[in-house]
C-alpha atoms as a PDB file:
ATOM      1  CA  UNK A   1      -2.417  92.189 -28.627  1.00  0.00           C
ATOM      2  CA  UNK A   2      -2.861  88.999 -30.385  1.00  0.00           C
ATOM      3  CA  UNK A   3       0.045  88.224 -31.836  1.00  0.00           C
ATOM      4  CA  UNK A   4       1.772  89.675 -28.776  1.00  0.00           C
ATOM      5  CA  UNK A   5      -0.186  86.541 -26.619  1.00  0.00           C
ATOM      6  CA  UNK A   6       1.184  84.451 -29.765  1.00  0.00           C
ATOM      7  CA  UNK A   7       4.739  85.007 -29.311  1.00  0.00           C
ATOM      8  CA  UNK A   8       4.096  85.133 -25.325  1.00  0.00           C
ATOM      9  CA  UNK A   9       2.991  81.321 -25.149  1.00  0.00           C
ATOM     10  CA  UNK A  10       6.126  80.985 -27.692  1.00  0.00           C
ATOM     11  CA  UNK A  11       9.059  81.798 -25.579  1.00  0.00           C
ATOM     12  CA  UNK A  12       6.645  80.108 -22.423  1.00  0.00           C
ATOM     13  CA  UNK A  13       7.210  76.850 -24.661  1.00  0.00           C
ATOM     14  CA  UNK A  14      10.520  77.958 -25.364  1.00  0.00           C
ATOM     15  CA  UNK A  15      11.581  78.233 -22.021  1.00  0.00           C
ATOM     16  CA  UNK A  16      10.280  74.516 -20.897  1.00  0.00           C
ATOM     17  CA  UNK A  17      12.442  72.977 -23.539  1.00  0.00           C
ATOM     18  CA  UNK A  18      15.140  75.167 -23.250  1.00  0.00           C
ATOM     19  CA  UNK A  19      15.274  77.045 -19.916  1.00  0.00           C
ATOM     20  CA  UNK A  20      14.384  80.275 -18.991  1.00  0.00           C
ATOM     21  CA  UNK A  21      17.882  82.200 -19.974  1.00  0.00           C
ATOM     22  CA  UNK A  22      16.530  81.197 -23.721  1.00  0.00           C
ATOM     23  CA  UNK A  23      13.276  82.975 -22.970  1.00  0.00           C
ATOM     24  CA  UNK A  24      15.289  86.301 -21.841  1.00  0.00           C
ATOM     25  CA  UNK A  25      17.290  85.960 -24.788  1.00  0.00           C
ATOM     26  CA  UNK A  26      15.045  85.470 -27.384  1.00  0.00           C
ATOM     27  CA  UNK A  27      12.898  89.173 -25.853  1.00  0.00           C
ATOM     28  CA  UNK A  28      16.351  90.516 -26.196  1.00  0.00           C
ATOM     29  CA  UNK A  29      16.452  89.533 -29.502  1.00  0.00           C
ATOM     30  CA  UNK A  30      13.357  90.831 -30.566  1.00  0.00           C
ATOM     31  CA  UNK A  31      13.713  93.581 -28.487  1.00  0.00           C
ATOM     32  CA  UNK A  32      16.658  95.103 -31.099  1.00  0.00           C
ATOM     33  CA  UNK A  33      14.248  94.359 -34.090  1.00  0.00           C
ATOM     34  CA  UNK A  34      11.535  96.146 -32.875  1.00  0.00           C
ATOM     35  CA  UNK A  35      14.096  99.022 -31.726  1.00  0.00           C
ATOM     36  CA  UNK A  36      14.950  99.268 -35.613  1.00  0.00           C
ATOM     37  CA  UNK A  37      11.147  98.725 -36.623  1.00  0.00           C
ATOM     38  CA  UNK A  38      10.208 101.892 -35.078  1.00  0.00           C
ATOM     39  CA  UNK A  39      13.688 103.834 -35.716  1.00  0.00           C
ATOM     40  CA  UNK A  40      12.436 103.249 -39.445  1.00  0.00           C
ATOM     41  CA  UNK A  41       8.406 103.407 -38.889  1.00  0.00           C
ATOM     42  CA  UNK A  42       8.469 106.535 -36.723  1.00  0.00           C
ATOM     43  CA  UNK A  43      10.639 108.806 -39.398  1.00  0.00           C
ATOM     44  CA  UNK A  44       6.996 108.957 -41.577  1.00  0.00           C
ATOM     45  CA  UNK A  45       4.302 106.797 -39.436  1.00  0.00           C
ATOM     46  CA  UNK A  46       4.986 107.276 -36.001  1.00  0.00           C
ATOM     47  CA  UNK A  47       1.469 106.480 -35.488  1.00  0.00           C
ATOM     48  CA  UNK A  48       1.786 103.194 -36.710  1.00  0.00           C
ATOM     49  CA  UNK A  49       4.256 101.751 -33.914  1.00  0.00           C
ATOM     50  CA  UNK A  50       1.299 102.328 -31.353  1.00  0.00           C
ATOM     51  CA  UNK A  51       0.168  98.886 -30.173  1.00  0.00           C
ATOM     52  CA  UNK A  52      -3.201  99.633 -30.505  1.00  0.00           C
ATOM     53  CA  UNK A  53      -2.970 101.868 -34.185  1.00  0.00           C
ATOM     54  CA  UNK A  54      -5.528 103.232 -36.003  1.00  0.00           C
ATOM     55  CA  UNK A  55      -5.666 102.117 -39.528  1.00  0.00           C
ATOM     56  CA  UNK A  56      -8.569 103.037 -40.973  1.00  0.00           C
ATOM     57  CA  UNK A  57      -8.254 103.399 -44.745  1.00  0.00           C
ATOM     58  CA  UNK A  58      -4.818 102.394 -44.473  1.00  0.00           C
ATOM     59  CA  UNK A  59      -3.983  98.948 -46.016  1.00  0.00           C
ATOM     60  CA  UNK A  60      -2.499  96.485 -42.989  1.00  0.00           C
ATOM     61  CA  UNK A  61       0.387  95.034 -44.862  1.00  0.00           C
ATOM     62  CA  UNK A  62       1.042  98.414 -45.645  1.00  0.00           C
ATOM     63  CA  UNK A  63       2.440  98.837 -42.064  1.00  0.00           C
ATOM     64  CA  UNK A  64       3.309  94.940 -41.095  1.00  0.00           C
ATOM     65  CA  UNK A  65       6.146  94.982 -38.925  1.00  0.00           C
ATOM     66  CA  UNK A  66       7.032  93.400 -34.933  1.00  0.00           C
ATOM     67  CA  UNK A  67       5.223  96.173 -33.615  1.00  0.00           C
ATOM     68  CA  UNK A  68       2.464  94.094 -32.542  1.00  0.00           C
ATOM     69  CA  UNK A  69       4.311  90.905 -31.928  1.00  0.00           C
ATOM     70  CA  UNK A  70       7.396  92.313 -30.014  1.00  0.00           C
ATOM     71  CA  UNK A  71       5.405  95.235 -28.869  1.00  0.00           C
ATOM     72  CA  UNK A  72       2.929  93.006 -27.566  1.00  0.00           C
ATOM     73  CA  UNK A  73       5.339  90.540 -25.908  1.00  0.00           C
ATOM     74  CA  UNK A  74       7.043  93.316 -23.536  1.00  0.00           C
ATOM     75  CA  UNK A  75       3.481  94.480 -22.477  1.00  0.00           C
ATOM     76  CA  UNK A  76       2.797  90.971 -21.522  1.00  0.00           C
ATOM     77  CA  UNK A  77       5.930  90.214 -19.531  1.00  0.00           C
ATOM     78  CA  UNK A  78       5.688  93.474 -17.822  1.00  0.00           C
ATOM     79  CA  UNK A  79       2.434  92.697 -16.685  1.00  0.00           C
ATOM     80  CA  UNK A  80       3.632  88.889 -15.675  1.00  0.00           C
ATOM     81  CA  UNK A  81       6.520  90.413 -13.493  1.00  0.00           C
ATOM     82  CA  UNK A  82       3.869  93.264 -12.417  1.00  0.00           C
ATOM     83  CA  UNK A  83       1.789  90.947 -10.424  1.00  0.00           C
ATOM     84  CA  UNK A  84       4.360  88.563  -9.291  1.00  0.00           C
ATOM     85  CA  UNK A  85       6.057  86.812 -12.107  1.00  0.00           C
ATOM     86  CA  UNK A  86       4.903  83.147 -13.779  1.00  0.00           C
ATOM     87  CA  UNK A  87       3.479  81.136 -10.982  1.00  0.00           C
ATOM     88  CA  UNK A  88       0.604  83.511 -10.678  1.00  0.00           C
ATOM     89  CA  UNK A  89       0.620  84.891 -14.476  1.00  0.00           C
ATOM     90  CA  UNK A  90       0.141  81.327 -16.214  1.00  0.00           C
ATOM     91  CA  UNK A  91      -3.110  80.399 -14.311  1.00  0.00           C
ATOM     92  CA  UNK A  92      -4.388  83.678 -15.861  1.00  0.00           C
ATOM     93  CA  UNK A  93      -3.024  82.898 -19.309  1.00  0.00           C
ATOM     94  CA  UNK A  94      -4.913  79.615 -18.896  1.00  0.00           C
ATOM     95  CA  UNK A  95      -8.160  81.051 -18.073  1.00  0.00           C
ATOM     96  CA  UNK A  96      -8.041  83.599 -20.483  1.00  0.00           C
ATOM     97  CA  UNK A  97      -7.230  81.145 -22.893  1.00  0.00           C
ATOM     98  CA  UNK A  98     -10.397  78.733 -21.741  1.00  0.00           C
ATOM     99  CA  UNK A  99     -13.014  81.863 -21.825  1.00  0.00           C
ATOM    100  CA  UNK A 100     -11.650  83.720 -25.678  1.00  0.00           C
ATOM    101  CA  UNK A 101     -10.833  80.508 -27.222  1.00  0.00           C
ATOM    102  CA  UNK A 102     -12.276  79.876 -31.134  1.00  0.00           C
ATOM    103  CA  UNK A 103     -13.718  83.830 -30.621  1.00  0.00           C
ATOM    104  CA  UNK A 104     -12.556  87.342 -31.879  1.00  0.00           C
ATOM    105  CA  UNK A 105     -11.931  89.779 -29.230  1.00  0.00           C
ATOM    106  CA  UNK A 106     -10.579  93.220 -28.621  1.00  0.00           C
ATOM    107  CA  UNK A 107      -8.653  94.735 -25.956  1.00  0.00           C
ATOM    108  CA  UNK A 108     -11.018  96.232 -24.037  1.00  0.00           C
ATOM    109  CA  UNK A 109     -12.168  92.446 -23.884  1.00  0.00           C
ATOM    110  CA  UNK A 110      -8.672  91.289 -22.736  1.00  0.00           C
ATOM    111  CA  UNK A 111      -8.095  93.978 -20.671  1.00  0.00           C
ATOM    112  CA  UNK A 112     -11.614  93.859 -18.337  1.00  0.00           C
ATOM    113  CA  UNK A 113     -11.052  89.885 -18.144  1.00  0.00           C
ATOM    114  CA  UNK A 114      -7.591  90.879 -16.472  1.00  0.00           C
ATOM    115  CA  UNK A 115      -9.132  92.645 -13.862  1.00  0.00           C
ATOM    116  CA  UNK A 116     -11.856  90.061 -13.303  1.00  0.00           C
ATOM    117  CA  UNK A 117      -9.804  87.319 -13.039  1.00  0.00           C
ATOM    118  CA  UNK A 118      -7.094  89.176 -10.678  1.00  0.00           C
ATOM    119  CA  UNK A 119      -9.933  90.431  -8.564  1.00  0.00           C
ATOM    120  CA  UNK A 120     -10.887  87.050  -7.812  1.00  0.00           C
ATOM    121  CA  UNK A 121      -7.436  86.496  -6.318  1.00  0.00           C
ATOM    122  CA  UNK A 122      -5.633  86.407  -3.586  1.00  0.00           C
ATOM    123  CA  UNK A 123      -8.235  88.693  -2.195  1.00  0.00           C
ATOM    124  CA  UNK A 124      -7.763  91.318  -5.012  1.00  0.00           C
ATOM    125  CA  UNK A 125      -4.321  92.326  -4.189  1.00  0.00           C
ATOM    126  CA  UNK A 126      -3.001  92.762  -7.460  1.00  0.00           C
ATOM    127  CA  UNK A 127      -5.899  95.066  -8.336  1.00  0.00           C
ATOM    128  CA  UNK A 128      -4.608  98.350  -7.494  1.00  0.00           C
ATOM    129  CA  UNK A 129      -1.333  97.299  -9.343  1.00  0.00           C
ATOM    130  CA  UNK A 130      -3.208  96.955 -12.634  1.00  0.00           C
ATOM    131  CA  UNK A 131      -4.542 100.284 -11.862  1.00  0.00           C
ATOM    132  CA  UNK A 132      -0.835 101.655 -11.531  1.00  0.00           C
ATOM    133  CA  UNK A 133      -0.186 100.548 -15.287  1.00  0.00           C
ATOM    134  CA  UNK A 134      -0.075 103.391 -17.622  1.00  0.00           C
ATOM    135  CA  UNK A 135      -2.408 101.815 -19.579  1.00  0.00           C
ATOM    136  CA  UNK A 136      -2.841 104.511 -22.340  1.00  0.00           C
ATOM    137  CA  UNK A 137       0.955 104.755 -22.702  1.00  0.00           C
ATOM    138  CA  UNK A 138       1.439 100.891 -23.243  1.00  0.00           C
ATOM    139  CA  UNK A 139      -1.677 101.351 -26.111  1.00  0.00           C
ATOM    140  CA  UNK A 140      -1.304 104.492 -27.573  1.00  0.00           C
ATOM    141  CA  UNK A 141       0.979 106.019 -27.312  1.00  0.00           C
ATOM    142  CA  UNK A 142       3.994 105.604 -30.465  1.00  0.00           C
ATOM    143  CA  UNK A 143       7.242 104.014 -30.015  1.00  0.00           C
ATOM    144  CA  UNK A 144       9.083 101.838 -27.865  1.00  0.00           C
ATOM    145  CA  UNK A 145       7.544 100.391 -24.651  1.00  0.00           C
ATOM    146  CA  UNK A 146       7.195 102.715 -21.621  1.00  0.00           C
ATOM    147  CA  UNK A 147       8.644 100.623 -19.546  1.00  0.00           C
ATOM    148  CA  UNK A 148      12.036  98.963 -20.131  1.00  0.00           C
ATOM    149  CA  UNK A 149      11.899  95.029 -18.606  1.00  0.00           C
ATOM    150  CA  UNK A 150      14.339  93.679 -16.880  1.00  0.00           C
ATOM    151  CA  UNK A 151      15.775  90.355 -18.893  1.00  0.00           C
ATOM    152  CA  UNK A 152      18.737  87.972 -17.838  1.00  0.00           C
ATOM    153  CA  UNK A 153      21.262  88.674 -20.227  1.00  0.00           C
ATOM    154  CA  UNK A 154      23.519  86.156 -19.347  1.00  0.00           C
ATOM    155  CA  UNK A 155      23.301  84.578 -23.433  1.00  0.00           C
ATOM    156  CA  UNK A 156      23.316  88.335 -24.146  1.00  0.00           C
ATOM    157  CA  UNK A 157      26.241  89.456 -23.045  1.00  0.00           C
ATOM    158  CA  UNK A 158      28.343  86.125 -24.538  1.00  0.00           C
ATOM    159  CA  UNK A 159      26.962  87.985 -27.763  1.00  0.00           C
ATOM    160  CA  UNK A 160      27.948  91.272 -27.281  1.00  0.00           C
ATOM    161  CA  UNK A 161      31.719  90.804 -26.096  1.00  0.00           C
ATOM    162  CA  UNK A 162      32.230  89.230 -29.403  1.00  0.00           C
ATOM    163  CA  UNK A 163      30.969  91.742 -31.237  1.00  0.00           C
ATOM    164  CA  UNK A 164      32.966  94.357 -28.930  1.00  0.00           C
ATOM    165  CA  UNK A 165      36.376  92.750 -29.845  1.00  0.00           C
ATOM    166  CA  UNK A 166      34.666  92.277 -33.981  1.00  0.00           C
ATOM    167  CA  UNK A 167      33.895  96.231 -33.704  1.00  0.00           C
ATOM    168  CA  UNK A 168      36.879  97.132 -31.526  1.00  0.00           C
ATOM    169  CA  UNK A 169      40.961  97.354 -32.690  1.00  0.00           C
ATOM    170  CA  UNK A 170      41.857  93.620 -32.785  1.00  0.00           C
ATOM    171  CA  UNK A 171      39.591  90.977 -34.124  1.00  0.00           C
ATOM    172  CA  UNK A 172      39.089  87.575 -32.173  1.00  0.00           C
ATOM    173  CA  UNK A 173      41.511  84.465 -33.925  1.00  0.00           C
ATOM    174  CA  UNK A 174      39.881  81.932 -32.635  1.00  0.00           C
ATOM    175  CA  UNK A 175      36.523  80.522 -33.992  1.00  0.00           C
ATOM    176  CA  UNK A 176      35.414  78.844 -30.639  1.00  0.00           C
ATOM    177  CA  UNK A 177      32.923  81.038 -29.036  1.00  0.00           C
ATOM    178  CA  UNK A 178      31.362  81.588 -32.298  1.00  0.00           C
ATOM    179  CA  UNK A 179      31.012  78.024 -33.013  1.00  0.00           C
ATOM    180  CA  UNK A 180      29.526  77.221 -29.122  1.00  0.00           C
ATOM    181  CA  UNK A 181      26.941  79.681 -30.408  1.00  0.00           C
ATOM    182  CA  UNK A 182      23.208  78.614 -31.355  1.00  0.00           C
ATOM    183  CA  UNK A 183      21.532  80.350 -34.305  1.00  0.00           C
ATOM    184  CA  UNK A 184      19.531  82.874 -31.896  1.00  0.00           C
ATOM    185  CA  UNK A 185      22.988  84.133 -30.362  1.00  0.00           C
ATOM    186  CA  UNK A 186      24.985  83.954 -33.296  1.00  0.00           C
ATOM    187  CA  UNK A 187      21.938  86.428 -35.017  1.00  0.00           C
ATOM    188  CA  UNK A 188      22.154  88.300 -32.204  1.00  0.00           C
ATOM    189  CA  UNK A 189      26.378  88.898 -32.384  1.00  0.00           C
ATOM    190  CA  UNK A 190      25.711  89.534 -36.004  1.00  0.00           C
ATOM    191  CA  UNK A 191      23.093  91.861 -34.990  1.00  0.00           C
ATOM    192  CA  UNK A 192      25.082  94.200 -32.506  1.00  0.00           C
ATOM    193  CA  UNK A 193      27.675  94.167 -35.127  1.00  0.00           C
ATOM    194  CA  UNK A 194      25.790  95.531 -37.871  1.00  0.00           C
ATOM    195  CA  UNK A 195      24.788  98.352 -35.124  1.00  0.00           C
ATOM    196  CA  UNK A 196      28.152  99.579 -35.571  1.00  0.00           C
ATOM    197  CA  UNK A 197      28.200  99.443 -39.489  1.00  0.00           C
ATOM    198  CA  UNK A 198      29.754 100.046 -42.063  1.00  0.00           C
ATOM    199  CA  UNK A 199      32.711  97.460 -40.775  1.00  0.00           C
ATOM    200  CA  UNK A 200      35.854  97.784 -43.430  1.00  0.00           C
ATOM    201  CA  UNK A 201      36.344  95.683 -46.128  1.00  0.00           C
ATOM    202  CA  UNK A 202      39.329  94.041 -44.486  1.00  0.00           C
ATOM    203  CA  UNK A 203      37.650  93.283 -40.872  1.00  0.00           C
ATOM    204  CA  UNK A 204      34.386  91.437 -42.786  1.00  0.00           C
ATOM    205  CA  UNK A 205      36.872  89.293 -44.981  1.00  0.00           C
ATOM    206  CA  UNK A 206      38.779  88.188 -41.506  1.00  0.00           C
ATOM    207  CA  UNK A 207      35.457  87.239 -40.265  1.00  0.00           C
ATOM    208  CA  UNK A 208      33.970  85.705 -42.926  1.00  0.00           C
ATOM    209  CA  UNK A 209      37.253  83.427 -43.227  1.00  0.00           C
ATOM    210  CA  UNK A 210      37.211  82.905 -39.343  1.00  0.00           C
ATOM    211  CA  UNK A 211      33.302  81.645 -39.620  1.00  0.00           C
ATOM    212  CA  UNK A 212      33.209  80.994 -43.248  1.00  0.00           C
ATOM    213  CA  UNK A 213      29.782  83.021 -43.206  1.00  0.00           C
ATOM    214  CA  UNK A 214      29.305  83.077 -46.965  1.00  0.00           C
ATOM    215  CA  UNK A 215      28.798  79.440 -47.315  1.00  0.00           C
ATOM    216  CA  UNK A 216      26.269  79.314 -44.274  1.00  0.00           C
ATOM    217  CA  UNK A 217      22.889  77.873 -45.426  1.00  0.00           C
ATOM    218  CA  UNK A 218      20.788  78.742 -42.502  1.00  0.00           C
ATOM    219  CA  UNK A 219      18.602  81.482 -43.425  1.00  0.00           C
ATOM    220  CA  UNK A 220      18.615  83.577 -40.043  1.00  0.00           C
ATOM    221  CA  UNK A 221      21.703  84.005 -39.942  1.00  0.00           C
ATOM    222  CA  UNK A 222      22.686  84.506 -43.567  1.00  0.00           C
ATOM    223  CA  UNK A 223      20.240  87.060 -43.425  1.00  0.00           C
ATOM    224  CA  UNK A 224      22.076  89.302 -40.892  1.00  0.00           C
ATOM    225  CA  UNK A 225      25.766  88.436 -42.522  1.00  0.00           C
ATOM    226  CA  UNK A 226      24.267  89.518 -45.722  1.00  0.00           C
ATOM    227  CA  UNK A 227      22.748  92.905 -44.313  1.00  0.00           C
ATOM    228  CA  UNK A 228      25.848  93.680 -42.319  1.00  0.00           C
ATOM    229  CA  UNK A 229      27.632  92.995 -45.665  1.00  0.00           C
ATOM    230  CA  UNK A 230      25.180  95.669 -47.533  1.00  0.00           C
ATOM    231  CA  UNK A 231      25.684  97.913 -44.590  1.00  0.00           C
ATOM    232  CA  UNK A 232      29.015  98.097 -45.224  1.00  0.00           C
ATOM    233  CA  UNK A 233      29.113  98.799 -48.833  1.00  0.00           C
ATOM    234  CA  UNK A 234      30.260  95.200 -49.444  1.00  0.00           C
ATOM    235  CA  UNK A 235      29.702  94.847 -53.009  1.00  0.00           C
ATOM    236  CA  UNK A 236      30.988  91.018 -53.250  1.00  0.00           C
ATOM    237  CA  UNK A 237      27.887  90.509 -51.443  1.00  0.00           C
ATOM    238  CA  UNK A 238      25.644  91.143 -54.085  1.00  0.00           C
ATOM    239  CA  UNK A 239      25.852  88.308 -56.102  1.00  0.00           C
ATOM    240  CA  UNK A 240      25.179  86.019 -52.655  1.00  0.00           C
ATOM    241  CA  UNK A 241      22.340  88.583 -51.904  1.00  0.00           C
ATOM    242  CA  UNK A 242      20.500  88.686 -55.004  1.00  0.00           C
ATOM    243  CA  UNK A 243      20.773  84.303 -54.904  1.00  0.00           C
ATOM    244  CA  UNK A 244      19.014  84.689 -51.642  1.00  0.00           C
ATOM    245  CA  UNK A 245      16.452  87.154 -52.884  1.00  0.00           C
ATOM    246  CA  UNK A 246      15.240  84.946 -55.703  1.00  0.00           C
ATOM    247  CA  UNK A 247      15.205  81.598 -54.017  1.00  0.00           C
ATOM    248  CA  UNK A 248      14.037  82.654 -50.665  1.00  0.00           C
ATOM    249  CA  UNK A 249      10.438  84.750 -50.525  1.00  0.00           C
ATOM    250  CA  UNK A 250       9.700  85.293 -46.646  1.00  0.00           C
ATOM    251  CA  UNK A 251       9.054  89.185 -46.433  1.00  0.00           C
ATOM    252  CA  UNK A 252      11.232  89.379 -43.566  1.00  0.00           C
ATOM    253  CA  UNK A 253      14.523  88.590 -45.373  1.00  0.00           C
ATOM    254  CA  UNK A 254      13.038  89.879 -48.968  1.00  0.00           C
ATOM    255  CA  UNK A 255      12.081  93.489 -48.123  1.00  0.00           C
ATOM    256  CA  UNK A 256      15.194  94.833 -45.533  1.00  0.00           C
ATOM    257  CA  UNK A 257      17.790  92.734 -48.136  1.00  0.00           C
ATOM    258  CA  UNK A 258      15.925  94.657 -51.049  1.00  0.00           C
ATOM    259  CA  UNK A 259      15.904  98.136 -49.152  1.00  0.00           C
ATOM    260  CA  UNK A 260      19.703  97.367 -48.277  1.00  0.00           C
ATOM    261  CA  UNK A 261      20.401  96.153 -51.796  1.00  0.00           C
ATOM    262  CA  UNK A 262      19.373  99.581 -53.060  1.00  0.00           C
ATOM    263  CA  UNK A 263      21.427 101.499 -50.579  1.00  0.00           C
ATOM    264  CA  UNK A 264      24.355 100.142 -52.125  1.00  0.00           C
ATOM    265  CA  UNK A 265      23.182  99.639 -55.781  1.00  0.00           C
ATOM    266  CA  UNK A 266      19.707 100.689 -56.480  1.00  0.00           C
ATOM    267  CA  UNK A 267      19.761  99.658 -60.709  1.00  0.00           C
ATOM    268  CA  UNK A 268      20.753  96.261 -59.396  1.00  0.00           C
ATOM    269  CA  UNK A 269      17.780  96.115 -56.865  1.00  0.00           C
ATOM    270  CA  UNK A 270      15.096  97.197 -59.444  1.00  0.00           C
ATOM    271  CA  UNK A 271      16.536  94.801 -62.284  1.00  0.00           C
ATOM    272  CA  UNK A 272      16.870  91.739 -59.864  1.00  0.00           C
ATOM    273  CA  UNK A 273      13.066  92.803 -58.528  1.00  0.00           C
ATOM    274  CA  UNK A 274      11.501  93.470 -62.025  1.00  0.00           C
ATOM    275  CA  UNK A 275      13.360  89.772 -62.850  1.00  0.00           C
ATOM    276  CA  UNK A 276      11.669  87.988 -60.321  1.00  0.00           C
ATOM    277  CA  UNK A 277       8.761  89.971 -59.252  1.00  0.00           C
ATOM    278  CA  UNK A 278       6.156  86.795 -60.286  1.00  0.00           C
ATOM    279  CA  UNK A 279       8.140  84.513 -57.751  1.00  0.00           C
ATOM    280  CA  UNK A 280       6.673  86.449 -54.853  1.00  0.00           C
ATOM    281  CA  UNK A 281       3.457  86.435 -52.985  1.00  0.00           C
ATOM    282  CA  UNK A 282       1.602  89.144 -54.891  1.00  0.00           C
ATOM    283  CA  UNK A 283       1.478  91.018 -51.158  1.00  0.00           C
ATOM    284  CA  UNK A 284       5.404  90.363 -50.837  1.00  0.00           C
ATOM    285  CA  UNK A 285       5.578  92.030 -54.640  1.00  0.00           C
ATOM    286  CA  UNK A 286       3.259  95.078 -53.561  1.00  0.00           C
ATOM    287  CA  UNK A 287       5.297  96.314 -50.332  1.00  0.00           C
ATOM    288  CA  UNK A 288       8.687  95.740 -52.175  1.00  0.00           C
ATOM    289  CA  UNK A 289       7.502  97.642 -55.070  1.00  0.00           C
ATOM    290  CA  UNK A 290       6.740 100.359 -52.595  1.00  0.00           C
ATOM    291  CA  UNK A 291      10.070  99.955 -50.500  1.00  0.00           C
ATOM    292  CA  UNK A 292      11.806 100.583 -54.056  1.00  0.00           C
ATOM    293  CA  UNK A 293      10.036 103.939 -55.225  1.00  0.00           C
ATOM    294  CA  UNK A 294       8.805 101.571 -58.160  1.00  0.00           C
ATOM    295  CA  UNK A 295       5.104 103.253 -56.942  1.00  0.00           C
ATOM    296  CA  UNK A 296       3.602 105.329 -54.606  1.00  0.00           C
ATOM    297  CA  UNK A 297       3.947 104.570 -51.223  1.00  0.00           C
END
């Protein structure tokens, strides 16, 4: 649950600057990552996309993904909308907040302070709806949330009726929407477009001349062009991805653009990794070792 409080205040911040649309979005967005975290997770570990996951004698990194963070997230704006949506679910956050902070707790401690603090108000009304919530499920149980929230998806759909007409018989001509986009949405587009991989040869070169996405230096979304490239079996890619690789060493472009990599050509993968293996962060090196059959996993 912590970093599921962590990216919680996030999008709250988020949504002050930027309105609460962004806030929707951004859960959207996170919502498809974790949807392919535990698409991948669940085909060994199913066990490991439970919030609450049982891990020991299993090394942590081992299973890093945005279980707990996106995971986490949904719990937390279920139970915001639960008991009637911001006004009353930020003077909780606040408290809870005041009473944990500079300590280490654990859910049962987050989840008894809940029902103190909502006992205490409004006469205990919102009581017997924390008693409703299938607590275990939201915890333990593997996969994707229980409950499906309900998000604005006004930004959303901008997104995804681009990538209908990208993925559809006639590509768009005209580079406006695209360009109106921020980073988050044009991820997004790129996203949804990649869920309908491979794309032909033809249809990615129209689009990366339309956008001109090879020569985009933002690392967000040059890490989704690059994947939906791989996806694809673009192989002009692979110069641009192995550049990327060995400059850039945040786990969450290095590992999917190595696993992608070796979907398309795995020599190339191990050669570029055994090149450059003392750039990364020794963890970094360990799970993409792994991720490459290069050792046990």
């Amino acid at each position: 649950m912590n970093e599921g409080f962590t990216v919680f205040i996030e999008r709250k911040i988020t949504s002050r600057v930027n309105g609460e649309r962004v806030r929707h979005f951004n859960a959207l967005l996170g919502l498809s990552k974790l949807q392919d975290d535990v698409s991948r997770i669940c085909t060994s570990h199913p066990e490991y996309t439970c919030l609450c996951p049982k891990l020991k004698g299993v090394d942590p990194d081992d299973v890093f993904s945005s279980v707990p963070y996106e995971k986490g997230f949904n719990f937390l704006f279920y139970l915001e909308q639960l008991v009637g949506g911001p006004a009353v679910f930020e003077p909780y956050l606040r408290k809870h907040v005041e009473k944990f902070s500079h300590t280490s707790i654990t859910t049962d401690d987050f989840k008894t302070f809940l029902f103190e603090y909502f006992g205490g108000f409004d006469g205990g009304s919102k009581v017997p709806l924390l008693e409703s919530v299938d607590w275990n499920a939201w915890l333990h149980r593997p996969g994707m949330p229980p409950v499906t929230n309900d998000y604005d998806r006004f930004l959303a759909d901008q997104c995804q009726s681009l990538a209908d007409e990208w993925t559809g018989a006639n590509a768009p001509t005209n580079k406006d929407r695209f360009e109106a986009m921020g980073t988050s949405q044009r991820v997004f587009f790129l996203d949804l477009v990649s869920q309908k991989a491979p794309l032909s040869e033809e249809r990615l070169e129209e689009m990366n001349a339309l956008y001109q996405l090879d020569a985009i230096n933002n690392s967000e979304v040059k890490f989704k062009w690059q994947t939906l490239c791989l996806l694809s079996q673009r192989t002009s890619a692979i110069p641009r991805v192995v550049e990327f690789i060995t400059t850039a060493g945040r786990m969450k472009y290095v590992r999917p653009l190595y696993r992608s990599l070796a979907g398309v050509d795995k020599n190339v993968a191990v050669e570029t990794f055994e090149s450059n293996r003392t750039f990364y962060h020794p963890i970094c090196a360990a799970m993409v070792s792994k991720d490459l059959g290069l050792v046990a996993a």
